[in-house]
N, C-alpha and C. Protein backbone atom coordinates (compact mmCIF):
# COMPACT_ATOMS: atom_id res chain seq x y z
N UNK A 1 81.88 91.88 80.35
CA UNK A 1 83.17 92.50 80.12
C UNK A 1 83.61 93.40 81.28
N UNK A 2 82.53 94.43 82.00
CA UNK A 2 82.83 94.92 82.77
C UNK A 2 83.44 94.33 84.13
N UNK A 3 82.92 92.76 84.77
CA UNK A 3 83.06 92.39 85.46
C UNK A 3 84.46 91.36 85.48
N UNK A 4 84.82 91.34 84.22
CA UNK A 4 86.33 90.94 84.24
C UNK A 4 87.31 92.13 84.16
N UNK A 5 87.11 92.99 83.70
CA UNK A 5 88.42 94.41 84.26
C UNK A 5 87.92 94.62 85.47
N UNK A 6 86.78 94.47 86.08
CA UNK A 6 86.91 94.69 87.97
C UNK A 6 87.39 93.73 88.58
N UNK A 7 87.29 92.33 87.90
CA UNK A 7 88.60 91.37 88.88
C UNK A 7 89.79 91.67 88.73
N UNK A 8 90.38 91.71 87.26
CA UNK A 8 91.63 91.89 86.87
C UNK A 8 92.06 93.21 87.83
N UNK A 9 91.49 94.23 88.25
CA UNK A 9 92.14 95.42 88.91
C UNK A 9 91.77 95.05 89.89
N UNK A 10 90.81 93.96 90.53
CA UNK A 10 90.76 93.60 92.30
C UNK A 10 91.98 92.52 92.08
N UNK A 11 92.57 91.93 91.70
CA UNK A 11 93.57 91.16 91.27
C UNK A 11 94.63 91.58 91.87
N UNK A 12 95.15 92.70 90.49
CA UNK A 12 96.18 93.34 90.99
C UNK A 12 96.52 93.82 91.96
N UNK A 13 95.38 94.48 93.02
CA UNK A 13 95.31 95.84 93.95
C UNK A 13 95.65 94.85 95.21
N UNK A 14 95.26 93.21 94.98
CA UNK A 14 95.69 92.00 96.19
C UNK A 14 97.00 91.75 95.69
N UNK A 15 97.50 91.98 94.35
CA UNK A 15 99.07 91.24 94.79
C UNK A 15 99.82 92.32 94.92
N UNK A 16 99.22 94.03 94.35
CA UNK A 16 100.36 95.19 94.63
C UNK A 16 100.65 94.72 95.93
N UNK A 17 99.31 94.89 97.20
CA UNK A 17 99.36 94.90 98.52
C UNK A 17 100.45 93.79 99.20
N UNK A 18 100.04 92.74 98.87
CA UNK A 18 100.69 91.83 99.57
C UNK A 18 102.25 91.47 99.09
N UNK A 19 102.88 92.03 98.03
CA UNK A 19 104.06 92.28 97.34
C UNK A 19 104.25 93.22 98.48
N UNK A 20 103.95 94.67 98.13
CA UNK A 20 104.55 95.39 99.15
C UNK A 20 104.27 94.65 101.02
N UNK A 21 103.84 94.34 101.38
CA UNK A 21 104.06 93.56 102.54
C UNK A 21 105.11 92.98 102.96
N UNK A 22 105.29 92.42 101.63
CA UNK A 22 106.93 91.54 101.94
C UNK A 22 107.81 92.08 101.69
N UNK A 23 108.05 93.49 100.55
CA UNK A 23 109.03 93.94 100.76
C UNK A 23 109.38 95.46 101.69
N UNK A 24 108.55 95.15 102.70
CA UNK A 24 109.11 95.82 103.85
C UNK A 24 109.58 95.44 104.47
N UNK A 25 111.11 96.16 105.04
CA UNK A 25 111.61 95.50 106.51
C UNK A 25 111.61 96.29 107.64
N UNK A 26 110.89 96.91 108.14
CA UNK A 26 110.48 97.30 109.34
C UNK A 26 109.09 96.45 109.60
N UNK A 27 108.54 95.26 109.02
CA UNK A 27 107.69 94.39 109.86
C UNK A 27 108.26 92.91 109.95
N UNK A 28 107.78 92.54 111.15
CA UNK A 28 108.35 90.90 111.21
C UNK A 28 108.36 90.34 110.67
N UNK A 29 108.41 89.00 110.74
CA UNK A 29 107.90 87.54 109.31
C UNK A 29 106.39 87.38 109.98
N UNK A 30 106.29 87.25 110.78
CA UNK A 30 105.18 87.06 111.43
C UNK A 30 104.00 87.62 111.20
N UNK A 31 103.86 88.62 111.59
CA UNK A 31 102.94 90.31 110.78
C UNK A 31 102.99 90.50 109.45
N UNK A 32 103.75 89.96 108.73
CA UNK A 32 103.43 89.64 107.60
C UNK A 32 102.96 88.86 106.80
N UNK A 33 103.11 87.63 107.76
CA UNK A 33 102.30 86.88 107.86
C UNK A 33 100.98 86.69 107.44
N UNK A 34 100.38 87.18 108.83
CA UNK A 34 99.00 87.50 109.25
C UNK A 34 98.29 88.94 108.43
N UNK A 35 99.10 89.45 107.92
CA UNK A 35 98.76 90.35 107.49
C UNK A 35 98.18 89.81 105.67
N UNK A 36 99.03 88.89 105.05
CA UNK A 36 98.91 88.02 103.81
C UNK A 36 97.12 87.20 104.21
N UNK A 37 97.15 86.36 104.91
CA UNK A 37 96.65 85.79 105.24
C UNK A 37 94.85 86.47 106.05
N UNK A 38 95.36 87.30 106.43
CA UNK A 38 93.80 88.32 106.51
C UNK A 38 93.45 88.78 104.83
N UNK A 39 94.27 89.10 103.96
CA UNK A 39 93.93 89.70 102.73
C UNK A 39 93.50 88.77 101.96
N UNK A 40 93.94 87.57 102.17
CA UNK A 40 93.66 86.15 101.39
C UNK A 40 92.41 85.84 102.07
N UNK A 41 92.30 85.70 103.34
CA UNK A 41 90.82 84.80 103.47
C UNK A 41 89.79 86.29 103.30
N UNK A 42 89.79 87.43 103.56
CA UNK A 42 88.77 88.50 103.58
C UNK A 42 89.02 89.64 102.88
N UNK A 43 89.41 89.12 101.48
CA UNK A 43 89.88 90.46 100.65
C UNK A 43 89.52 91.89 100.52
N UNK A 44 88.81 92.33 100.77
CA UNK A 44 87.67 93.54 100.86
C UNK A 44 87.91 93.96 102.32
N UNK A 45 87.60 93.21 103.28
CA UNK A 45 88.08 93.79 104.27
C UNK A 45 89.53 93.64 104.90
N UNK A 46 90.24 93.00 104.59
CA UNK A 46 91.86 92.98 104.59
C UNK A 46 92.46 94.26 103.74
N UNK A 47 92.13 94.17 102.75
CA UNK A 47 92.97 95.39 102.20
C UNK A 47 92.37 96.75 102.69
N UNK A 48 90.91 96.70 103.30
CA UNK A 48 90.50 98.31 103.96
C UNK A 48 91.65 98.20 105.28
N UNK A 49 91.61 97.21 106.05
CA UNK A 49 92.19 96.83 107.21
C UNK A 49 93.55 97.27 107.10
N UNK A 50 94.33 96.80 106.31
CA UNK A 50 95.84 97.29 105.96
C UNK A 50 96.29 98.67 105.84
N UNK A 51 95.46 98.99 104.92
CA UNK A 51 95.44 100.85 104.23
C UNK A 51 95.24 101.61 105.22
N UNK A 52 94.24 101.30 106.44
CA UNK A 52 93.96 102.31 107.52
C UNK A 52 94.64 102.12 108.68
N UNK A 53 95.14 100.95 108.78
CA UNK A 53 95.81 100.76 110.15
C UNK A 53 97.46 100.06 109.84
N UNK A 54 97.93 99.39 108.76
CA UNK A 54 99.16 98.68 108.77
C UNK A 54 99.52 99.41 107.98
N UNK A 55 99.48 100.64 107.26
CA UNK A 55 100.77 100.68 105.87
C UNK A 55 100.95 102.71 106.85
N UNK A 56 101.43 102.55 107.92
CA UNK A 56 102.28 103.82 108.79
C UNK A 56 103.30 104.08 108.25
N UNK A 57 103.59 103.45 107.03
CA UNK A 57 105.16 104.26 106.00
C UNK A 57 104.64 105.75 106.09
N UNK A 58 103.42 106.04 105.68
CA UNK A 58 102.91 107.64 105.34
C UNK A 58 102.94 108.60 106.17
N UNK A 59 103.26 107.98 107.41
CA UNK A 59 103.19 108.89 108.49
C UNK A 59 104.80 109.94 108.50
């Protein structure tokens, strides 16, 4: 049981991310791209990858 509410919230936490990806427009089609596509093939490390270096809205 436990290990299906940790997919279901690793689930979500890949399509919040990559939802918000696309609806930014201060990045290309391109970089968004690649940015989908790193989170899809290396989920765990795509979404650390994003949070620390691609999502500079916070700045």
């Amino acid at each position: 049981m436990p290990i299906l509410l940790l997919t279901i919230l690793w689930l979500a936490a890949i399509t919040y991310t990559i939802k918000g990806i696309f609806e930014r427009k201060d990045m290309e089609q391109n970089t968004q791209l690649l940015w989908t596509i790193l989170i899809v093939v290396a989920p765990v490390l795509g979404l650390i990858i994003y949070y620390v270096f691609g999502d500079n809205r916070r700045e």
